[in-house]
N, C-alpha and C. Protein backbone atom coordinates (compact mmCIF):
# COMPACT_ATOMS: atom_id res chain seq x y z
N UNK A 1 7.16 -19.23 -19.90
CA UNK A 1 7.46 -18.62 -18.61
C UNK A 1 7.27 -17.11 -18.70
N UNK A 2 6.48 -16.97 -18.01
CA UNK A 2 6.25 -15.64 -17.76
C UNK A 2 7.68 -14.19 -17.43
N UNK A 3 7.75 -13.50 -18.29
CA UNK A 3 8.69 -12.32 -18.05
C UNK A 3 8.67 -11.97 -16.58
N UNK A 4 9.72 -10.89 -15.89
CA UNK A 4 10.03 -10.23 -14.30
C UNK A 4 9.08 -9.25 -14.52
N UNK A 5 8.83 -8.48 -15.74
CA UNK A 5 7.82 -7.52 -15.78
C UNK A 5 6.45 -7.79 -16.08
N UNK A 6 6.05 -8.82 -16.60
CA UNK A 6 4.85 -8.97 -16.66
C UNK A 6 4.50 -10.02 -14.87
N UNK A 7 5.58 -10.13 -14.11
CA UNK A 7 5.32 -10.97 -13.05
C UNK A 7 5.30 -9.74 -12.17
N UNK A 8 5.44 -8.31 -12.17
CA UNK A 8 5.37 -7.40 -11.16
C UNK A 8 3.89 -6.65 -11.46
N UNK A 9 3.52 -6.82 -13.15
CA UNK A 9 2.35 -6.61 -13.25
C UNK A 9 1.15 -7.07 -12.63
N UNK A 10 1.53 -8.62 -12.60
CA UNK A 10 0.30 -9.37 -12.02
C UNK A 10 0.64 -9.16 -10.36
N UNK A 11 1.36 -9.17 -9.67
CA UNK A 11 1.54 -8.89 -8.47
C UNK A 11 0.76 -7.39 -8.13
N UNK A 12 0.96 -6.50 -8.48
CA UNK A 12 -0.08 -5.39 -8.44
C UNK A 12 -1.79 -5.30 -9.07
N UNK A 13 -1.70 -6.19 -10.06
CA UNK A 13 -3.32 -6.77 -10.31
C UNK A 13 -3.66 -7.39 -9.21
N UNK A 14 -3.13 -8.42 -8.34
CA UNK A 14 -3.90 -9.24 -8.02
C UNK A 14 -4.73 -8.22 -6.86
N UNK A 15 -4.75 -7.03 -6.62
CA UNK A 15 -5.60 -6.21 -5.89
C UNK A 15 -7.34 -6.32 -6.61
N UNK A 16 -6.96 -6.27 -7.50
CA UNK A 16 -8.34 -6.38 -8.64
C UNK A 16 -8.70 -7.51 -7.95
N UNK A 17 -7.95 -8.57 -8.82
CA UNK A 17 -8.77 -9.81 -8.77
C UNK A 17 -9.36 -10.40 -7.24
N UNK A 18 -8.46 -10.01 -6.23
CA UNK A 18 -9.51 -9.94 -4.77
C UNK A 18 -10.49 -9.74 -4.48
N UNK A 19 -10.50 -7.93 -4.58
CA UNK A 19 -11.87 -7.30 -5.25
C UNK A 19 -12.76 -7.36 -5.78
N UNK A 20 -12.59 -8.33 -6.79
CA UNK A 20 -13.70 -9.02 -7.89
C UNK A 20 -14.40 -10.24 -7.23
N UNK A 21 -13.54 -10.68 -6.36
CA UNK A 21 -13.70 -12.20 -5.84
C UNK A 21 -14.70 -11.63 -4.82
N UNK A 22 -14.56 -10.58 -3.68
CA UNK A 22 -15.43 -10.07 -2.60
C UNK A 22 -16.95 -9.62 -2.99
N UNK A 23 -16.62 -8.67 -4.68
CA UNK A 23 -17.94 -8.56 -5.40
C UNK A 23 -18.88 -9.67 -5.59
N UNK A 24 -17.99 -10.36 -6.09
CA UNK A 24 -19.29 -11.75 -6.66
C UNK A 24 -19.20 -12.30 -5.78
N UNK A 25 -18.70 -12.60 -4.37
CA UNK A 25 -19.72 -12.74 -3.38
C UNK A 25 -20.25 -12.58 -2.14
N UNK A 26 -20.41 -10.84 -2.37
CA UNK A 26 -21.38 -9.99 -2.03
C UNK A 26 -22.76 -10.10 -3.25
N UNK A 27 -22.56 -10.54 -4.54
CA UNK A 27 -24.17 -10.80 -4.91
C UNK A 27 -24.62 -11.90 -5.16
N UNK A 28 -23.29 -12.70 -4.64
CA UNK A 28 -23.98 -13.75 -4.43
C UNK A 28 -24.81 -14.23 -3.08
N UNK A 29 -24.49 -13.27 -2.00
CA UNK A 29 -25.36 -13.06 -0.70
C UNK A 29 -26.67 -12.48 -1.28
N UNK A 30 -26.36 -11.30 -1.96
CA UNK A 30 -27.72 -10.80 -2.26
C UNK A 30 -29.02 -11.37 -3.10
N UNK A 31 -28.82 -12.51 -3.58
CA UNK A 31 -29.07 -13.41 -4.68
C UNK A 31 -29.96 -14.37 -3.90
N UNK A 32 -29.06 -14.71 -2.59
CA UNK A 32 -29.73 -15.67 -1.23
C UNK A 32 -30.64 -14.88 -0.27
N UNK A 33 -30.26 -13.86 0.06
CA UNK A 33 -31.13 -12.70 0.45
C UNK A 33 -32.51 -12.39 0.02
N UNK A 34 -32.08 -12.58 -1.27
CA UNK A 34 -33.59 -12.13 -1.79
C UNK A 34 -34.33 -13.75 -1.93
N UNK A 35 -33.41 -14.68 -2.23
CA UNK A 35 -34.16 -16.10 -2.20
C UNK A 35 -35.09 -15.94 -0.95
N UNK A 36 -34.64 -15.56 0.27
CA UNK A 36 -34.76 -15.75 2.02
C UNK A 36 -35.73 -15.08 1.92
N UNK A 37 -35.90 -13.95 1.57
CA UNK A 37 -37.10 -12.77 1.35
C UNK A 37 -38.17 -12.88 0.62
N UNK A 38 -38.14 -13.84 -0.70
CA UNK A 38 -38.98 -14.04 -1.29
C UNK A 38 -39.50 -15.60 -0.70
N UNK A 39 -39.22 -16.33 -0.37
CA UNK A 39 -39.40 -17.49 0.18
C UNK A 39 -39.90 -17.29 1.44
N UNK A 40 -39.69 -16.24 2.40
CA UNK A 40 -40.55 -16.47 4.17
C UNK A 40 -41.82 -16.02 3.90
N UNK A 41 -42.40 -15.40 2.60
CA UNK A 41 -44.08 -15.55 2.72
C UNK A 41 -44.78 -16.91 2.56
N UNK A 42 -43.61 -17.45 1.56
CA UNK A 42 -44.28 -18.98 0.50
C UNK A 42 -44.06 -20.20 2.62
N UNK A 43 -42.69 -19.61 3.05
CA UNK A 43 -42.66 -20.52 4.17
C UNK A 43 -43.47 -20.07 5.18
N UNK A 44 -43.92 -19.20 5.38
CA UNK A 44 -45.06 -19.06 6.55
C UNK A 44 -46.15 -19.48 6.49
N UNK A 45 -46.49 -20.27 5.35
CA UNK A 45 -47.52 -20.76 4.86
C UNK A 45 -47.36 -22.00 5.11
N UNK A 46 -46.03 -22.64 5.37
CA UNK A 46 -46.08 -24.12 5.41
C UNK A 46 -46.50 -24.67 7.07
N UNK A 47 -47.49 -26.08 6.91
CA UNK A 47 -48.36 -26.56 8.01
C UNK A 47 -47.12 -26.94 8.93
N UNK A 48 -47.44 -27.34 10.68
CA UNK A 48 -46.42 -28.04 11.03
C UNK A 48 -45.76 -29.37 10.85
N UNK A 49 -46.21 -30.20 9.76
CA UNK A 49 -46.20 -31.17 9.35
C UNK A 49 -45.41 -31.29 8.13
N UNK A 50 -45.26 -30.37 7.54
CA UNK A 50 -44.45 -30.01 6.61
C UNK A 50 -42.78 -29.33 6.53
N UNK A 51 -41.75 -30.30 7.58
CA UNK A 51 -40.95 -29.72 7.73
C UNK A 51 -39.82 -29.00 6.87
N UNK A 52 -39.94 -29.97 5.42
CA UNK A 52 -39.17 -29.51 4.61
C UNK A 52 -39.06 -28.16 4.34
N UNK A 53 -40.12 -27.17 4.58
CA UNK A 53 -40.25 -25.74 4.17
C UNK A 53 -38.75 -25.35 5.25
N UNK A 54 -39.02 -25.70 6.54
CA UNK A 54 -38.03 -24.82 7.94
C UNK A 54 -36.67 -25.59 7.19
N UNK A 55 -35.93 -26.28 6.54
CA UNK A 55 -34.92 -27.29 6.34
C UNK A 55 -34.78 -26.09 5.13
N UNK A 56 -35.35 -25.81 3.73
CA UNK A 56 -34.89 -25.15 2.82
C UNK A 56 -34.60 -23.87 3.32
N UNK A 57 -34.99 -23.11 4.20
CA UNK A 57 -34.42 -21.88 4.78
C UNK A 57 -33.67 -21.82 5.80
N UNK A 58 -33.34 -22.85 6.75
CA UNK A 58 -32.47 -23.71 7.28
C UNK A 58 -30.86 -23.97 6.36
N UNK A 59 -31.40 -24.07 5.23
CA UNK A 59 -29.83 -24.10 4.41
C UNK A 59 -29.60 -22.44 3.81
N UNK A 60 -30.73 -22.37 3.19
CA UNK A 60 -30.31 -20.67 3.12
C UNK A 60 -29.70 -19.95 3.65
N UNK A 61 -30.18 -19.98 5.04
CA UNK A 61 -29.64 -19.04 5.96
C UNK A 61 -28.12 -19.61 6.71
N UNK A 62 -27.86 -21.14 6.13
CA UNK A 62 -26.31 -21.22 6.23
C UNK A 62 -25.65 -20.84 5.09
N UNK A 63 -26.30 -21.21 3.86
CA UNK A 63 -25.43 -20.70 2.82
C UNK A 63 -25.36 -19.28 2.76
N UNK A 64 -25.98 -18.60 3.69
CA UNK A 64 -25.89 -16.88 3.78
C UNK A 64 -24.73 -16.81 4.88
N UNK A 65 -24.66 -17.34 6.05
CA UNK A 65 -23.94 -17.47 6.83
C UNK A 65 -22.49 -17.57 6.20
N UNK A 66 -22.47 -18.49 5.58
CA UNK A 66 -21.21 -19.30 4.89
C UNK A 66 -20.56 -18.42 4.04
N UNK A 67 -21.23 -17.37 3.22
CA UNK A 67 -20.68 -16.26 2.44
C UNK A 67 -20.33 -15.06 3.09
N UNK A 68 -21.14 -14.36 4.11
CA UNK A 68 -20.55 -13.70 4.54
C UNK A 68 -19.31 -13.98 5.60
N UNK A 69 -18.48 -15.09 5.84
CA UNK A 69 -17.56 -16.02 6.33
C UNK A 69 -16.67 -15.56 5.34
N UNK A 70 -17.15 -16.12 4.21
CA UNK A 70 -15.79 -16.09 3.38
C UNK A 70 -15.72 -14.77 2.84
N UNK A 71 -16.76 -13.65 2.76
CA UNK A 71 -16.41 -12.15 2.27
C UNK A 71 -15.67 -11.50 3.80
N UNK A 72 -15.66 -12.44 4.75
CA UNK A 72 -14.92 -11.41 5.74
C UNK A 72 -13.54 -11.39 5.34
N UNK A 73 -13.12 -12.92 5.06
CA UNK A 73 -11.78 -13.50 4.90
C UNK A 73 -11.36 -13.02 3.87
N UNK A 74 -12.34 -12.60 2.55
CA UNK A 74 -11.33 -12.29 1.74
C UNK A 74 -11.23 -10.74 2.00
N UNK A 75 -12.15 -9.92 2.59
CA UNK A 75 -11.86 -8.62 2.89
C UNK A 75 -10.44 -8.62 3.63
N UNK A 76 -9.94 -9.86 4.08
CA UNK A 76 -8.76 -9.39 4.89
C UNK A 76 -7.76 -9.71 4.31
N UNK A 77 -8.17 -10.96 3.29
CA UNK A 77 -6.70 -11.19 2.46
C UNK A 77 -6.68 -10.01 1.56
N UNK A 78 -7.57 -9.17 1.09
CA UNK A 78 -7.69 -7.98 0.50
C UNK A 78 -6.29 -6.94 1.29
N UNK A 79 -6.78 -6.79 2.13
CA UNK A 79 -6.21 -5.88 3.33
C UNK A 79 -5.05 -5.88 3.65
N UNK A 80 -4.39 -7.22 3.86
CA UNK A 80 -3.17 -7.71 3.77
C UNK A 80 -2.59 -7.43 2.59
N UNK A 81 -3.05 -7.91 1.35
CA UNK A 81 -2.35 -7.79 0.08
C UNK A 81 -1.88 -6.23 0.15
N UNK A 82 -2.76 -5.49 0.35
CA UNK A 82 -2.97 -4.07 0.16
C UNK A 82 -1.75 -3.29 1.04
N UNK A 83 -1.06 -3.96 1.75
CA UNK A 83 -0.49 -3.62 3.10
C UNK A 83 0.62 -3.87 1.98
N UNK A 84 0.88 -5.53 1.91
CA UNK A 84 2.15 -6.19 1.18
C UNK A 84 2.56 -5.05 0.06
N UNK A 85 1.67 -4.81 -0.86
CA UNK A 85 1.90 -3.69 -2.14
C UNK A 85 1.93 -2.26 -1.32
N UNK A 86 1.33 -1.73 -0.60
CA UNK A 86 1.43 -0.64 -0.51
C UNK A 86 3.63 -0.38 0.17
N UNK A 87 3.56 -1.41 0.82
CA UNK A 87 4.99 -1.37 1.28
C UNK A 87 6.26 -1.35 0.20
N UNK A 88 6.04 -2.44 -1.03
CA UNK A 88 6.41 -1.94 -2.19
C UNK A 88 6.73 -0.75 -2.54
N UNK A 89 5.58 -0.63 -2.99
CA UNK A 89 5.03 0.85 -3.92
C UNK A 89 5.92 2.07 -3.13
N UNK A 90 5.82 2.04 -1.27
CA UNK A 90 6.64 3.11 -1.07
C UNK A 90 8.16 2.95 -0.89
N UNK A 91 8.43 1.73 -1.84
CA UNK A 91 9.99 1.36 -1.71
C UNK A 91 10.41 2.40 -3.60
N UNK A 92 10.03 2.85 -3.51
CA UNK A 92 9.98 3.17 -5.06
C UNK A 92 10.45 5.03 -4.85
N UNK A 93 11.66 5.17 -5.51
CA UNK A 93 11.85 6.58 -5.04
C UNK A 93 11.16 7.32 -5.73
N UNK A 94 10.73 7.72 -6.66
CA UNK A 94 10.09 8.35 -7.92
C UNK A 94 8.47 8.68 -7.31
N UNK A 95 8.30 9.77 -6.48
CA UNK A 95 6.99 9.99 -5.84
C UNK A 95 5.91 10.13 -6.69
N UNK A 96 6.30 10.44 -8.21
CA UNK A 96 5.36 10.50 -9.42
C UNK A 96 4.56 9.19 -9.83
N UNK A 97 5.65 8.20 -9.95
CA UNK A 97 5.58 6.85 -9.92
C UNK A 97 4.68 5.99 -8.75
N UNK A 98 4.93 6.43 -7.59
CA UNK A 98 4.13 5.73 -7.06
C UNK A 98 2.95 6.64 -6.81
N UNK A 99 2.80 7.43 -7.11
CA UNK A 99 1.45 7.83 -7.39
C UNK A 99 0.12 6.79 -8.68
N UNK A 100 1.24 7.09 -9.33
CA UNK A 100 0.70 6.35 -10.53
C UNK A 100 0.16 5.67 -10.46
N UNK A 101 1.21 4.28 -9.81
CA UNK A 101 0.55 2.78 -9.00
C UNK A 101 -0.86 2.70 -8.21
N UNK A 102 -0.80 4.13 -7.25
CA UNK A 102 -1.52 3.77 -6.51
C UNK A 102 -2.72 4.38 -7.33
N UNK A 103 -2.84 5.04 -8.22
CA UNK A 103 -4.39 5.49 -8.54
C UNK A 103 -4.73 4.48 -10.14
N UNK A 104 -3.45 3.46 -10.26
CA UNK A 104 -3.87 2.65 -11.50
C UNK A 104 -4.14 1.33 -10.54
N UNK A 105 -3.84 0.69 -9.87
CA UNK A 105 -3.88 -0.49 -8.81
C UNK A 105 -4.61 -0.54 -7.84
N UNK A 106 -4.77 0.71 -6.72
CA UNK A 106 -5.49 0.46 -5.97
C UNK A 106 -6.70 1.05 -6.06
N UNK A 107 -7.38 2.43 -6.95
CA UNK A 107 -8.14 2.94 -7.36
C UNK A 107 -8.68 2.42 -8.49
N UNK A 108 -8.40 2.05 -9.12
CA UNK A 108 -8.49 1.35 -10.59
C UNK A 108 -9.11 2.12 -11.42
N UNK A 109 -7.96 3.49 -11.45
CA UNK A 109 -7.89 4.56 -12.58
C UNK A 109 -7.76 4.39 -13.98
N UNK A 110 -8.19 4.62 -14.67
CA UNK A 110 -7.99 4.46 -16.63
C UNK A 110 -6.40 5.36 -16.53
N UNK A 111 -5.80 4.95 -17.04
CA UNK A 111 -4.24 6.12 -17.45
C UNK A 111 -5.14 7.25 -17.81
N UNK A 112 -6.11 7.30 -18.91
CA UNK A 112 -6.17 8.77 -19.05
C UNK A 112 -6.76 9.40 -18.09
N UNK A 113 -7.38 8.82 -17.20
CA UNK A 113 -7.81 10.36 -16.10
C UNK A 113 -6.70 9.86 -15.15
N UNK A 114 -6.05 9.17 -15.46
CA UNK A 114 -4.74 9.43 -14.25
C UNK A 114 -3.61 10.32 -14.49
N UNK A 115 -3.41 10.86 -15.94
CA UNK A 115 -2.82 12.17 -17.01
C UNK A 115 -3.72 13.09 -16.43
N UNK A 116 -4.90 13.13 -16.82
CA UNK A 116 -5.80 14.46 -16.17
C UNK A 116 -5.59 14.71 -14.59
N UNK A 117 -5.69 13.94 -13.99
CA UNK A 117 -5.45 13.84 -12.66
C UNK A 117 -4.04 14.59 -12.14
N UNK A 118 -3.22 13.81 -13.36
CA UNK A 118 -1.61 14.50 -12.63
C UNK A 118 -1.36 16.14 -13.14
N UNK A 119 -2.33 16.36 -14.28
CA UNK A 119 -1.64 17.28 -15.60
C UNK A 119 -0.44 16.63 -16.21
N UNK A 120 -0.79 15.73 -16.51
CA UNK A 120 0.62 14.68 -17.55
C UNK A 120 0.06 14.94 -18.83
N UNK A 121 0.87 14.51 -20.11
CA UNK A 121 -0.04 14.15 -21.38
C UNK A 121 0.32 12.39 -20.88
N UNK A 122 -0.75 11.92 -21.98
CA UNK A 122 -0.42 10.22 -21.80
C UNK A 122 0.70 9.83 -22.10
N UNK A 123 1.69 9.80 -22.53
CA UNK A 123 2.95 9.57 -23.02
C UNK A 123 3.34 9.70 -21.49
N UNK A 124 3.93 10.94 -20.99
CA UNK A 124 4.76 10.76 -19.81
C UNK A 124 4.15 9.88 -19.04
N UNK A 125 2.49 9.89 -18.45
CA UNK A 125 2.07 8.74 -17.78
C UNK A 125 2.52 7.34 -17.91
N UNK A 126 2.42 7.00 -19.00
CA UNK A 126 3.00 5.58 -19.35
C UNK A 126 4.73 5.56 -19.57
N UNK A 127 5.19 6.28 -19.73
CA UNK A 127 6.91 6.25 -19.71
C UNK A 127 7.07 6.15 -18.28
N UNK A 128 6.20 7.15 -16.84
CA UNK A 128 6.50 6.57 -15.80
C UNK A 128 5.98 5.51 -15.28
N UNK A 129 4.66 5.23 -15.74
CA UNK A 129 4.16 3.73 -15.38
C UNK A 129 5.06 3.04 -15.53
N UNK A 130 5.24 2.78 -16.90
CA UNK A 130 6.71 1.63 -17.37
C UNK A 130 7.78 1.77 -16.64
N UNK A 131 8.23 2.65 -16.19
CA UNK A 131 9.50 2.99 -15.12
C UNK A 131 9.13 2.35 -13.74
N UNK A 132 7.77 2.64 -13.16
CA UNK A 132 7.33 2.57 -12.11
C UNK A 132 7.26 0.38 -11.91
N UNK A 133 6.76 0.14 -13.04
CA UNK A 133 6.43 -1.48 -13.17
C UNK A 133 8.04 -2.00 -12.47
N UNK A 134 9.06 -1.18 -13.51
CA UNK A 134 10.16 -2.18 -13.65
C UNK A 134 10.91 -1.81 -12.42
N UNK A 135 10.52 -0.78 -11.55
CA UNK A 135 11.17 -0.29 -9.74
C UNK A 135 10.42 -1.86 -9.12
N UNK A 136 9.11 -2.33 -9.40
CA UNK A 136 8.53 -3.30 -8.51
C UNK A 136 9.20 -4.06 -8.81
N UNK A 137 9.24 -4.76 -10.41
CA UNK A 137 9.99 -5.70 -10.39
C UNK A 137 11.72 -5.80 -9.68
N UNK A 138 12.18 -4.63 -9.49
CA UNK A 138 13.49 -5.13 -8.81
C UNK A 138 13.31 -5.15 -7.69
N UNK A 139 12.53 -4.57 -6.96
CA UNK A 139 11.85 -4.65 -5.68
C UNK A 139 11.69 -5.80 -5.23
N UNK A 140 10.62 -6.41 -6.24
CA UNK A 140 10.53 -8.21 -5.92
C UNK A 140 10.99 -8.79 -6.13
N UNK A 141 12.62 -8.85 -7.15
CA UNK A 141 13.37 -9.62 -7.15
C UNK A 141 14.37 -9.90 -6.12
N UNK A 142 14.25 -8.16 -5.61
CA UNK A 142 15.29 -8.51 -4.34
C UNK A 142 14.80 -9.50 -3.23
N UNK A 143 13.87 -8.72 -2.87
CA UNK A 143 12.54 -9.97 -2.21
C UNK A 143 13.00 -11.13 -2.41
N UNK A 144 12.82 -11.53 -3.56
CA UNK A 144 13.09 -13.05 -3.88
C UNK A 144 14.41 -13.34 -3.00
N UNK A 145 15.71 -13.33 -3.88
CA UNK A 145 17.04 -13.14 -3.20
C UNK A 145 16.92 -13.18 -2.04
N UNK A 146 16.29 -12.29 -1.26
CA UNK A 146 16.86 -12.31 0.25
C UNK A 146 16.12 -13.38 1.01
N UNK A 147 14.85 -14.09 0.54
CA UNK A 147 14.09 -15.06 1.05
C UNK A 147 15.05 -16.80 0.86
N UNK A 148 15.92 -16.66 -0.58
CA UNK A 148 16.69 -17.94 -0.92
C UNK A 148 17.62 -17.84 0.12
């Protein structure tokens, strides 16, 4: 079973992993895109008798359809999430701290240019990160509580 602090960690990752999900497929459009692009010279060539050519770009252009469908949706579960954490994050009194969050979570800053960024050395960065993790986690525990 997963620790309260490594469960406030992944609650602020899962901004990433959204993100990642919208990337791969955005190339995975571009992948069909270029299928569509490289394929309407080979299909302009096909006779009218030959319908299968209009049927393979016929699915293309749904399976292009069909992705940008689901990159809208996840742009919004993105958006939402982003809303859910950002409301967090400003439940957190420590304005240093939620700085932190927001340029390690939603920027997806390295700690060390997030030290350069603040004028921190790395040490204080991560003593308030670590401070900052364990404000979410009581954050979301209260959460929890008040939902039972």
């Amino acid at each position: 079973m997963e620790n309260e602090f490594e469960k406030a960690k992944k609650f602020l990752k899962k901004i990433r992993w959204i993100d990642n999900e919208i990337d791969a497929l955005i190339e995975d459009k571009k992948s069909y895109m270029d299928l569509a692009t490289k394929r309407t010279s080979t299909w302009d060539g096909c006779g009218v008798h030959n319908s299968g050519c209009k049927d393979q770009m016929a699915e293309v252009t749904a399976k292009i359809a069909d992705i940008e469908n689901e990159i809208c949706a996840k742009i919004d579960r993105l958006l939402d999430y982003k809303k859910k954490v950002s409301k967090v994050i400003e439940q957190i009194e420590d304005k240093e701290c939620q700085k932190i969050l927001v340029l390690k979570f939603a920027r997806y800053m390295p700690m060390v240019d997030i030290a350069d960024k603040m004028n921190m050395d790395r040490s204080t960065v991560y003593r308030k990160y670590n401070k900052a993790i364990k404000a979410v986690q009581e954050i979301l525990s209260e959460s929890d509580k008040e939902k039972q």
